[in-house]
N, C-alpha and C. Protein backbone atom coordinates (compact mmCIF):
# COMPACT_ATOMS: atom_id res chain seq x y z
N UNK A 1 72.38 73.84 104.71
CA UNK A 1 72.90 74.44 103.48
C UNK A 1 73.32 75.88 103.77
N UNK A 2 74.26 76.05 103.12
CA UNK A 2 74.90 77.16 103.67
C UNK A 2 74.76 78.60 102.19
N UNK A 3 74.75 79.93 102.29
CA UNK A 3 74.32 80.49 100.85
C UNK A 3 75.94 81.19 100.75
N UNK A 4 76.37 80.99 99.57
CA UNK A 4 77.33 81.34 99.17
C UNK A 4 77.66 82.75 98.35
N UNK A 5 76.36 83.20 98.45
CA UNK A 5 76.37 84.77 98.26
C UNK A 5 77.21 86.04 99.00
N UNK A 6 76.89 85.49 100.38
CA UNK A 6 77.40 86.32 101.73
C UNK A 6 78.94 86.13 101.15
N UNK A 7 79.66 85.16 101.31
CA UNK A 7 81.04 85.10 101.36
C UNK A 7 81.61 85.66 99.95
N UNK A 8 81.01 85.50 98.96
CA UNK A 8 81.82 85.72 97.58
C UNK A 8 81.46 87.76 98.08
N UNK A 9 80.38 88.20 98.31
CA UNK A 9 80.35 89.41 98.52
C UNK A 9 81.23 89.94 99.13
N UNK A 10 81.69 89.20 100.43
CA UNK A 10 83.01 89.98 101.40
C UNK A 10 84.20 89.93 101.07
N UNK A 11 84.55 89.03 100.15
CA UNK A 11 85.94 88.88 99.17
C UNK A 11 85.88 89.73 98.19
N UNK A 12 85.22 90.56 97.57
CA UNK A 12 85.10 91.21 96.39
C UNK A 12 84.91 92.89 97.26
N UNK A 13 85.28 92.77 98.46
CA UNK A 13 84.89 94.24 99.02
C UNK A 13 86.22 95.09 98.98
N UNK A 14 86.33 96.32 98.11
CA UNK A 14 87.91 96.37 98.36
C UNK A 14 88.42 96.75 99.80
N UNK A 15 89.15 97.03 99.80
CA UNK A 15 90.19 96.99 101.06
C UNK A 15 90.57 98.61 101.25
N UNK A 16 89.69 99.33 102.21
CA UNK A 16 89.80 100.83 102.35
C UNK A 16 90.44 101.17 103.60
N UNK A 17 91.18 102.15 103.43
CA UNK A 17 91.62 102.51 104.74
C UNK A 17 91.02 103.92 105.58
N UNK A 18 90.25 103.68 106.72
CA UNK A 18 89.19 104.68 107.55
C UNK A 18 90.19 105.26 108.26
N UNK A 19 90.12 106.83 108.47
CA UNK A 19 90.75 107.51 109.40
C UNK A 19 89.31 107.78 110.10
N UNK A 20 89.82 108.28 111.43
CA UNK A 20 88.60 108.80 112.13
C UNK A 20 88.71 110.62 111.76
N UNK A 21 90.09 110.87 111.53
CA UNK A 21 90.17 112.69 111.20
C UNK A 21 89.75 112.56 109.69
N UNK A 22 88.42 114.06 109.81
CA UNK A 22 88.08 114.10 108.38
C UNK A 22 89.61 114.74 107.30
N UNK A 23 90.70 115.01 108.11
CA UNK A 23 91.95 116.03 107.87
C UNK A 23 92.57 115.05 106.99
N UNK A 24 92.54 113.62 107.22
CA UNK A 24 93.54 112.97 106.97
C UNK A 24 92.72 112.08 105.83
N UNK A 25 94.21 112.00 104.32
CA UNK A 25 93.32 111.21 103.36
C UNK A 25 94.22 110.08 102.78
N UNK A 26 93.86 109.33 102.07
CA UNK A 26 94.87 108.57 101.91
C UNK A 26 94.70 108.17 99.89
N UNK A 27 95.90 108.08 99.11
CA UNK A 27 95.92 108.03 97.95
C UNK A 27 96.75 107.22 97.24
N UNK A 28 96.86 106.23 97.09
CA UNK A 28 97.77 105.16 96.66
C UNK A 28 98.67 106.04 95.42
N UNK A 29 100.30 105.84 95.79
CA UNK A 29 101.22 106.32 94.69
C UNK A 29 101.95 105.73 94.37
N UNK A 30 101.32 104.66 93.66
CA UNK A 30 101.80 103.47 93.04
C UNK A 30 102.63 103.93 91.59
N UNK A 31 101.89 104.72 91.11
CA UNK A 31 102.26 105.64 89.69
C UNK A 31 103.24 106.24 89.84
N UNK A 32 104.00 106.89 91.13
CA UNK A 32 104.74 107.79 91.29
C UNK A 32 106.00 107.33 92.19
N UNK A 33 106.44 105.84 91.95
CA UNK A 33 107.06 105.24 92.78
C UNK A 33 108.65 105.77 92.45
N UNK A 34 109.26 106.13 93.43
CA UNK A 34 110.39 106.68 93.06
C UNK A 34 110.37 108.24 92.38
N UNK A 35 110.08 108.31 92.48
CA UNK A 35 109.48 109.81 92.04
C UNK A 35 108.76 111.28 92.84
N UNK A 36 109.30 111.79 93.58
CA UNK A 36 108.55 112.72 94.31
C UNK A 36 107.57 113.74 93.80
N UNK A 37 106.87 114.54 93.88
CA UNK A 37 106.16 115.51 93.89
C UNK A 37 107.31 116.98 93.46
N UNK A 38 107.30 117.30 92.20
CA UNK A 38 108.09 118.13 91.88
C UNK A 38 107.69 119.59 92.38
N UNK A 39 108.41 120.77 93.02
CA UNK A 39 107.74 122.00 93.63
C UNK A 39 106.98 122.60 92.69
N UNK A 40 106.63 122.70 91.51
CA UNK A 40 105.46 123.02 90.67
C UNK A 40 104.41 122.18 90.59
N UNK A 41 104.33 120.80 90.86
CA UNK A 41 102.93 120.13 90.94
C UNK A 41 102.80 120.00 92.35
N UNK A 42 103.51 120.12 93.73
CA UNK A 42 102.92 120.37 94.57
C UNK A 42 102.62 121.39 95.45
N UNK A 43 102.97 122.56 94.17
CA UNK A 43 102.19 124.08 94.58
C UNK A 43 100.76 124.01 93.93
N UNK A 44 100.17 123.44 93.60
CA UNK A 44 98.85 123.23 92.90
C UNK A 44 98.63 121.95 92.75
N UNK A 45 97.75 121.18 94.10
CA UNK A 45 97.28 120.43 93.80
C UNK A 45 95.79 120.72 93.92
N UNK A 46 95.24 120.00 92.68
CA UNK A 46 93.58 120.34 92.55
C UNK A 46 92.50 119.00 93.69
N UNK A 47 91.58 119.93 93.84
CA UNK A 47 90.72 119.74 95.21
C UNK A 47 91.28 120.07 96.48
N UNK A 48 92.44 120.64 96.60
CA UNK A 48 92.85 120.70 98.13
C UNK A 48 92.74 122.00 98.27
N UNK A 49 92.39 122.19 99.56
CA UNK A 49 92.96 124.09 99.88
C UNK A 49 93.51 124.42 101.01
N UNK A 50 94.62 125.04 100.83
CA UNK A 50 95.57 125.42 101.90
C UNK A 50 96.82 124.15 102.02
N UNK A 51 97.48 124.19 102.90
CA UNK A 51 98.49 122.98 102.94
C UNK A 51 98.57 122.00 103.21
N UNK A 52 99.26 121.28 102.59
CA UNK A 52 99.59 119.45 103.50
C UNK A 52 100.54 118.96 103.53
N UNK A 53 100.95 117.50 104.07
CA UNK A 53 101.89 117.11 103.57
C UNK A 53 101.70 115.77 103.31
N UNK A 54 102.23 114.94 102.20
CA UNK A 54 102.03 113.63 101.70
C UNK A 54 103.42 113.10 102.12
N UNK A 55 103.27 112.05 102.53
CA UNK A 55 104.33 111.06 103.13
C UNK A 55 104.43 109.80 101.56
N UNK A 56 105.47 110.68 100.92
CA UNK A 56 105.85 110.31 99.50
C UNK A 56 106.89 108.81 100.10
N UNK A 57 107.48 108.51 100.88
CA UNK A 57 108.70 107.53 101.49
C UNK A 57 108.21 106.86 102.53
N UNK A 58 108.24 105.85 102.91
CA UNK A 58 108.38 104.88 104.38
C UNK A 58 106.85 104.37 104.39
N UNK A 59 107.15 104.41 105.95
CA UNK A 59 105.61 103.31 106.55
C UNK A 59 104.24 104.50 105.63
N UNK A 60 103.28 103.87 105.05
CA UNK A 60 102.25 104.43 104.71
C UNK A 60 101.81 105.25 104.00
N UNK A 61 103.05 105.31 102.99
CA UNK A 61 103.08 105.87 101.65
C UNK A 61 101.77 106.40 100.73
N UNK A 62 101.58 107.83 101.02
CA UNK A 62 100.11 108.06 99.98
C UNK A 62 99.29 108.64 101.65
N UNK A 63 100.05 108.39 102.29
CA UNK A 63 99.03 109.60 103.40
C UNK A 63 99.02 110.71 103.11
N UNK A 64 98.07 111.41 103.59
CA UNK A 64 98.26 113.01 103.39
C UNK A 64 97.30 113.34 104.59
N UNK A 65 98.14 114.78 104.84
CA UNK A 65 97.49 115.24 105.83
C UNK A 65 97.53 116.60 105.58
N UNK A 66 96.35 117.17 105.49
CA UNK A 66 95.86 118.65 105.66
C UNK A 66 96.24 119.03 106.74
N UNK A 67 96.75 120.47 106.88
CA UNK A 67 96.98 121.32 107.88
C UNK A 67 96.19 122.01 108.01
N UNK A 68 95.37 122.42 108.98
CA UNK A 68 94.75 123.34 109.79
C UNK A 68 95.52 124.78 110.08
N UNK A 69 95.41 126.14 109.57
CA UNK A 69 95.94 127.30 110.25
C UNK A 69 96.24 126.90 111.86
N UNK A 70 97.32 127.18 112.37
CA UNK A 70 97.96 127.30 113.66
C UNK A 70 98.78 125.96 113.77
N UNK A 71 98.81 125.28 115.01
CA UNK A 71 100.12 124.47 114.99
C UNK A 71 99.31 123.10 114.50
N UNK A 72 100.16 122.11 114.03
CA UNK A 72 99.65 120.79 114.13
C UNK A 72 100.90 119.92 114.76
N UNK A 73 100.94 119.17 115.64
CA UNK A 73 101.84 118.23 116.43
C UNK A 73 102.27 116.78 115.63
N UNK A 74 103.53 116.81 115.37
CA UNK A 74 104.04 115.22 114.77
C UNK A 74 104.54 114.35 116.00
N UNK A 75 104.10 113.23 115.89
CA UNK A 75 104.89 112.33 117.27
C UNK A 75 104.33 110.77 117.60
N UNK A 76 105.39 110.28 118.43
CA UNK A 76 104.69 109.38 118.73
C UNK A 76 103.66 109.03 119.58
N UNK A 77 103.28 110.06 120.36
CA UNK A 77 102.91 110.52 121.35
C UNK A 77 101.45 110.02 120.40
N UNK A 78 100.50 109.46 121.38
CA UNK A 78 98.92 109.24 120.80
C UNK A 78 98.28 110.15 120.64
N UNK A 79 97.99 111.14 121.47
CA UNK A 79 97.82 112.57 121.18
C UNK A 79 98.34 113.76 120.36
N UNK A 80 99.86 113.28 119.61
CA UNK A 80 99.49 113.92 118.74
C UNK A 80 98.64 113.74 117.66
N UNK A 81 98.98 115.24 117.13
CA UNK A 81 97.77 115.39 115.90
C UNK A 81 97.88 114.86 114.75
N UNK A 82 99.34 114.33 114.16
CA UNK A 82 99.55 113.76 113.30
C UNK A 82 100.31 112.46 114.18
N UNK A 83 99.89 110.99 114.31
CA UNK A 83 100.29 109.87 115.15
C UNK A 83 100.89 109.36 114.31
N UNK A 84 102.56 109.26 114.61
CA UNK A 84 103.55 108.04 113.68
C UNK A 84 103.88 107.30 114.63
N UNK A 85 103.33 105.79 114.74
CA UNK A 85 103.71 104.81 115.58
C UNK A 85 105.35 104.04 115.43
N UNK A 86 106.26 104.63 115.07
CA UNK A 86 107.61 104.10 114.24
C UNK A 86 108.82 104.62 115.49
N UNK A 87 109.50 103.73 116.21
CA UNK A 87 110.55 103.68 117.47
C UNK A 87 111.72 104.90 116.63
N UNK A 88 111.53 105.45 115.42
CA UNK A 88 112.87 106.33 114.80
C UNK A 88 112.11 108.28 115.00
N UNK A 89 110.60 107.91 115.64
CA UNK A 89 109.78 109.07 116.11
C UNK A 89 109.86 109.01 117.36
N UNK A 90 110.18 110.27 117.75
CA UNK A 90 110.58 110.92 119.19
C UNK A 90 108.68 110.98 119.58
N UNK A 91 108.33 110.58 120.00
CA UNK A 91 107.01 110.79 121.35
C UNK A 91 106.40 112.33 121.11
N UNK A 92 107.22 113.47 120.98
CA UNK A 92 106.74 114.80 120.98
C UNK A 92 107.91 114.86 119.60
N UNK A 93 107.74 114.84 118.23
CA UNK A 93 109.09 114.88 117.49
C UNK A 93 109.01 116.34 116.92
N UNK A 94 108.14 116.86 116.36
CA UNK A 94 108.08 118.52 115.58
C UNK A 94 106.80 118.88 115.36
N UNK A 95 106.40 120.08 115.15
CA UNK A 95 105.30 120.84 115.02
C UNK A 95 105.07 121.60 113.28
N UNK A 96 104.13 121.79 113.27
CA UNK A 96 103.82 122.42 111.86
C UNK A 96 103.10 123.55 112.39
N UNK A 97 103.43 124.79 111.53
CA UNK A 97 102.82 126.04 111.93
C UNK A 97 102.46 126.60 110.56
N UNK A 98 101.12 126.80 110.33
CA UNK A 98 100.27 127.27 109.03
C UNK A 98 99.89 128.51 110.10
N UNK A 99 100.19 129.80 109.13
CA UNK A 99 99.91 130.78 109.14
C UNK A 99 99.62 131.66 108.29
N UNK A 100 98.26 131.79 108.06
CA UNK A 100 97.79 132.89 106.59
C UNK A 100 98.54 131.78 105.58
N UNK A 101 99.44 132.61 104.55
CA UNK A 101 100.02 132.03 103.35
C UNK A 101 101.37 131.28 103.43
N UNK A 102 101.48 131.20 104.86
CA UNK A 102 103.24 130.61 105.19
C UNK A 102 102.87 129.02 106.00
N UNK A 103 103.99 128.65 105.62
CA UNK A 103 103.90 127.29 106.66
C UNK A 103 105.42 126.68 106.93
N UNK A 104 105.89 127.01 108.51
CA UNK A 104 106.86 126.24 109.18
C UNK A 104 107.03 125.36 109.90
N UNK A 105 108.15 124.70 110.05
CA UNK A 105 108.39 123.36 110.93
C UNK A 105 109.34 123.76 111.58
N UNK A 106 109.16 123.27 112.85
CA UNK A 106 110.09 123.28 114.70
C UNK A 106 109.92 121.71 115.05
N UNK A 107 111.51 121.33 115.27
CA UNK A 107 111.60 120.12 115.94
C UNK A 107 111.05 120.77 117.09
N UNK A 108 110.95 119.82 118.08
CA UNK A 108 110.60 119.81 119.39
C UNK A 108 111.27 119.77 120.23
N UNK A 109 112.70 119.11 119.66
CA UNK A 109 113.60 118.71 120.93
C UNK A 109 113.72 117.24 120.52
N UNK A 110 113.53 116.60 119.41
CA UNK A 110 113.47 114.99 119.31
C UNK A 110 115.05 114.63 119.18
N UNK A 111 114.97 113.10 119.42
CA UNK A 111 116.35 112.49 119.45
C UNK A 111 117.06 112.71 117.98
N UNK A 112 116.46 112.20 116.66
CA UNK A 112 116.98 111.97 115.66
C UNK A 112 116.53 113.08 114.93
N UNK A 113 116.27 114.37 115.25
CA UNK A 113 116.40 115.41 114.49
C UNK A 113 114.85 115.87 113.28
N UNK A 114 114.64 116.92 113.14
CA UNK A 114 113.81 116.72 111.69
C UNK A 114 114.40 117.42 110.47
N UNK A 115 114.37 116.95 109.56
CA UNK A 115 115.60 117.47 108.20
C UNK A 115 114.33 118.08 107.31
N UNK A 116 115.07 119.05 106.72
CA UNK A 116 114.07 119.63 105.52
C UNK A 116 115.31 119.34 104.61
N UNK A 117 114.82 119.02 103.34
CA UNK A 117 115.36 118.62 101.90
C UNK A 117 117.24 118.23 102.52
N UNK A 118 117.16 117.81 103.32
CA UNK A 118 118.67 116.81 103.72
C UNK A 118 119.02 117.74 105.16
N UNK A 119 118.61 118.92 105.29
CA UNK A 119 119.67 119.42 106.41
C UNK A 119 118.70 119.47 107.22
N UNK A 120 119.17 119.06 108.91
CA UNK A 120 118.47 118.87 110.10
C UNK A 120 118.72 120.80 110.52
N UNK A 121 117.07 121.03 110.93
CA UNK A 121 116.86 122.20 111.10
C UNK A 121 116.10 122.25 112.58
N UNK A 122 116.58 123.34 113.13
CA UNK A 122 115.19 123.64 114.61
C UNK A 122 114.10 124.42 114.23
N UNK A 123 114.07 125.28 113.33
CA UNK A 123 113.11 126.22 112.67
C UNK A 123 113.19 125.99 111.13
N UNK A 124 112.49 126.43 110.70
CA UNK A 124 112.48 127.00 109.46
C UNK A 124 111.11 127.15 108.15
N UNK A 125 111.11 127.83 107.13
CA UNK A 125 110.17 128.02 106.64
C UNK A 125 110.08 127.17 105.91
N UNK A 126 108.80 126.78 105.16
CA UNK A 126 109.19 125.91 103.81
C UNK A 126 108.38 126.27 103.12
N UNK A 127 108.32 125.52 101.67
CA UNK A 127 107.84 125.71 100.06
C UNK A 127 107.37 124.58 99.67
N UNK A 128 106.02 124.84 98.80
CA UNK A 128 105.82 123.26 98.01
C UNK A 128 106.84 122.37 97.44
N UNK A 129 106.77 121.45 97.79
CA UNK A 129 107.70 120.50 97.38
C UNK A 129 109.28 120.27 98.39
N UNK A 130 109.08 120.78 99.47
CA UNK A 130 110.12 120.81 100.16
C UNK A 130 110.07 119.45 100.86
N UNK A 131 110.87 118.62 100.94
CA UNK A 131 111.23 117.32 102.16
C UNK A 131 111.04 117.71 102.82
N UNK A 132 110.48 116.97 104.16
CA UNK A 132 110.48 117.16 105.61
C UNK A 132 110.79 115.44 105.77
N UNK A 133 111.70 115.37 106.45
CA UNK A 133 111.97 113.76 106.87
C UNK A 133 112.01 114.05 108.40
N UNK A 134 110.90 113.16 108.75
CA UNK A 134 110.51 112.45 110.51
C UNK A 134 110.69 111.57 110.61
N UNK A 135 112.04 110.84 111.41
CA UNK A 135 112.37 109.51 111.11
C UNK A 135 112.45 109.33 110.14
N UNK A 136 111.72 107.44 109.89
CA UNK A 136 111.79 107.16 108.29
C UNK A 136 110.36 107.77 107.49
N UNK A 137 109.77 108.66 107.86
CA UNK A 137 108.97 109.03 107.21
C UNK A 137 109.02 110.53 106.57
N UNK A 138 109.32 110.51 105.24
CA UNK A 138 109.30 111.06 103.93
C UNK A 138 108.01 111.98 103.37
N UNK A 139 107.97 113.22 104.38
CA UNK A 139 106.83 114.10 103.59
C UNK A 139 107.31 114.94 102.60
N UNK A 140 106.60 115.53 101.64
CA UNK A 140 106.49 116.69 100.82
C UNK A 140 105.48 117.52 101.20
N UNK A 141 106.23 118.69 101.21
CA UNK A 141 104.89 119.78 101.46
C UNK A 141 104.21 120.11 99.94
N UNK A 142 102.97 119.94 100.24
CA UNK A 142 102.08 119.98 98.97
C UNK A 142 100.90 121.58 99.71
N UNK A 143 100.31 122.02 98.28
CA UNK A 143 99.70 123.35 98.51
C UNK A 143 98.53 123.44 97.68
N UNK A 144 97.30 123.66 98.20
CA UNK A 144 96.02 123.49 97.23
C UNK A 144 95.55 124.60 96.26
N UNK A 145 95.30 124.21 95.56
CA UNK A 145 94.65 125.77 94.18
C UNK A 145 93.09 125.85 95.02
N UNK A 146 92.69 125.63 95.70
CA UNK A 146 91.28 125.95 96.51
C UNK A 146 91.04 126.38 97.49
C-alpha cells in the first residue's frame, strides 16, 4: 500500500525560482504586461536600496538584479556577474558602473551592440526608467527609496 499524502503534498508545492546570488530576485509581472516601469515609479521602488535593473522584455521576465557600487559584468560568459545564456549575448557583452549616486553602462566590445532607450551607445549615463537592451533582453533601470 502505497500513502498518498507524500504525492498530493509535492503537487501542491509552488514552483520557486532559487538563485544562488543573494543580489538577484525574481518578481512575476504578469500585472504589468506590456507596460514598462514609468521613470517616476522606477525612481522609487520600496524595499530596495541603491540600483537595479529589471528585465521588463524577453527570456525571464521579472528578474531583477541589484547592483553593487563598482562594476557589475553582463555576458554570456559563466563568470559573468550578471549570466544571460541567449546566442544574441556577446560572451563579455557590457558592464554596469554604480558609483555613489550615478550609474553607467559600457558595451564591451559585443557583436550586436548595447542600446539605451533605442540608441546603441559605448558609454553613457543613465536614469530610472531608462532601457538598456542586451540582445533580446529588455532592462529598466529601477532605483530604491532605501
Amino acid at each position: 500500500m502505497t500513502d498518498d499524502r507524500d504525492r498530493d503534498e509535492d503537487r501542491s508545492a509552488p514552483e520557486v525560482e532559487v538563485e544562488s546570488d543573494p543580489t538577484v530576485l525574481y518578481v512575476p509581472l504578469t500585472d504589468r504586461a506590456g507596460r514598462p516601469l514609468s521613470p517616476e515609479e522606477a525612481a522609487h521602488i520600496k524595499g530596495l536600496s541603491g540600483f537595479a535593473i529589471v528585465i521588463e522584455r524577453g527570456p525571464r521576465t521579472g528578474m531583477t538584479y541589484l547592483l553593487r557600487p563598482g562594476d557589475t559584468t553582463v555576458g554570456r560568459h559563466p563568470k559573468s556577474d550578471i549570466f544571460l545564456n541567449d546566442v544574441t549575448v556577446s560572451r563579455r557583452h557590457c558592464r554596469f558602473a554604480v558609483s555613489g549616486e550615478t550609474i553607467a553602462v559600457e558595451d564591451s566590445g559585443s557583436t550586436n551592440g548595447t542600446y539605451v532607450n533605442d540608441d546603441r551607445v559605448d558609454r553613457t549615463d543613465l536614469n530610472p526608467g531608462d532601457e538598456v537592451m542586451v540582445g533580446r533582453f529588455h532592462f529598466v533601470v529601477a532605483r530604491g527609496d532605501g
